[in-house]
Protein backbone atom coordinates (compact mmCIF):
# COMPACT_ATOMS: atom_id res chain seq x y z
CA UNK A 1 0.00 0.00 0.00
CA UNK A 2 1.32 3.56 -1.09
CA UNK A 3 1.16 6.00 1.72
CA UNK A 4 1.87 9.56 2.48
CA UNK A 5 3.81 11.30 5.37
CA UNK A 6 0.48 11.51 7.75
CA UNK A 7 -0.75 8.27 6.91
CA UNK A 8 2.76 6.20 8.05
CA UNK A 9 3.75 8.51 10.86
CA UNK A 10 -0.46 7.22 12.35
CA UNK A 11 0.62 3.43 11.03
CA UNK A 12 3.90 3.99 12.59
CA UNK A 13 2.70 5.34 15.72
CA UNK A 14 -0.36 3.20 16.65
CA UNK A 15 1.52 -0.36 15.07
CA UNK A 16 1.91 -2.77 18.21
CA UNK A 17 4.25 -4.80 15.74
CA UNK A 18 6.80 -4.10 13.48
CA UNK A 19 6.14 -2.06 10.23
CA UNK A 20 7.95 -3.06 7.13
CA UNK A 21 8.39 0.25 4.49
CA UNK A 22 10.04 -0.01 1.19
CA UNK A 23 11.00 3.51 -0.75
CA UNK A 24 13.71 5.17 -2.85
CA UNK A 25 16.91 6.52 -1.38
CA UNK A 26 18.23 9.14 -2.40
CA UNK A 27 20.76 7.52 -4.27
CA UNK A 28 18.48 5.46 -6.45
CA UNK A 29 18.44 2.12 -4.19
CA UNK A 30 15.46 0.40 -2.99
CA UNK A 31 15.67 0.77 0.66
CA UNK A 32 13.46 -1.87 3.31
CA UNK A 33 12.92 -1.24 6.48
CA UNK A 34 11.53 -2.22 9.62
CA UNK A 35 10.36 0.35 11.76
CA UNK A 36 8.13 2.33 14.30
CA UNK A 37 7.34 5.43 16.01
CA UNK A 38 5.35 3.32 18.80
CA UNK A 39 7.22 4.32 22.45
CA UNK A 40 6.60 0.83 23.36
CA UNK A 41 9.50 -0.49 20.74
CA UNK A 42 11.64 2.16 21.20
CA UNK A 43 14.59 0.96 23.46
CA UNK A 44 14.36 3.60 26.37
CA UNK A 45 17.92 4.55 25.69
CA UNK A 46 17.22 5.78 22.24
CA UNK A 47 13.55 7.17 22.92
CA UNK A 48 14.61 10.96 23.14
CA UNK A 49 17.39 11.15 20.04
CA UNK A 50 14.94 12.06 17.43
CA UNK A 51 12.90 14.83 19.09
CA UNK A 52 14.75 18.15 18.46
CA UNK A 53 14.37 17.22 14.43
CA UNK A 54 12.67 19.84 12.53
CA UNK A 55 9.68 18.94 10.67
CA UNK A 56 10.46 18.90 6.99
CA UNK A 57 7.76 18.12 4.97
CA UNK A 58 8.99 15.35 2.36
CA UNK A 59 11.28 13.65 5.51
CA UNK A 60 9.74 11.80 8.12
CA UNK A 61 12.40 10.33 11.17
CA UNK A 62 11.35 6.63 12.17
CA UNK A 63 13.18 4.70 14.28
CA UNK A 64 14.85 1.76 12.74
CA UNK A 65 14.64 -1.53 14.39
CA UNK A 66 17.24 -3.31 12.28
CA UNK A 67 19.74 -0.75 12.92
CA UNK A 68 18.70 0.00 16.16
CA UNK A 69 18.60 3.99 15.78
CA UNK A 70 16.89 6.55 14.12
CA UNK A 71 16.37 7.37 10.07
CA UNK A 72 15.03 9.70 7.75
CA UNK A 73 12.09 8.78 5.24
CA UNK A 74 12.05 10.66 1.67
CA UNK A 75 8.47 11.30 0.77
CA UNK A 76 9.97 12.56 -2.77
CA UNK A 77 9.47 8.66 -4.11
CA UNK A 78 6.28 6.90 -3.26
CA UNK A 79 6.96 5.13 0.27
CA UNK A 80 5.01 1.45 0.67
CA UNK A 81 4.00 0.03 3.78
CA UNK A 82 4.07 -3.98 3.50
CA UNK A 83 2.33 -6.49 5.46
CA UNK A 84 4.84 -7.98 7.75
C-alpha cells in the first residue's frame, strides 16, 4: 500500500508490531525497512534522540529496528507500507 507522510507517521505510531516500508533513497536504491514510532519499541535509551528534528515536509524520522537507531524517510518517491 502507497502511503503519504500523515498516513505512516499514524501506522507507525499506533503499530503494536513491526512495520515493514520499502522507498527510494536518495541515491536510487530500494531501501526496506523495519520500523516504528510506537514508544513501546523504542529501546528507552534511544527514545529521546529524534525529538529536536525539525519537521520537513517530504522527511519523516522513524526509528529503525534493524539498525537500532533513528532514520530519515524521503516522501519525494512513493513510500510502501508492507504487510509484515
Amino acid at each position: 500500500m502507497i502511503v503519504d507522510k500523515e498516513t505512516l507517521r499514524t501506522i507507525l505510531q499506533q503499530s503494536e508490531e513491526t512495520v515493514h516500508v520499502t522507498f527510494i533513497k536518495k541515491d536510487g536504491s530500494l531501501r526496506n525497512m523495519y520500523c516504528t514510532l510506537n514508544p513501546d519499541l523504542i529501546p528507552f535509551d534511544m527514545s529521546g534522540n529524534a525529538h529536536g528534528t525539525k519537521d520537513i515536509p517530504h522527511l519523516l524520522t522513524v526509528f529503525d529496528l534493524e539498525e537500532e537507531g533513528w532514520r530519515m524517510i524521503n516522501f519525494s518517491s512513493k513510500v510502501e507500507v508492507h504487510n509484515s
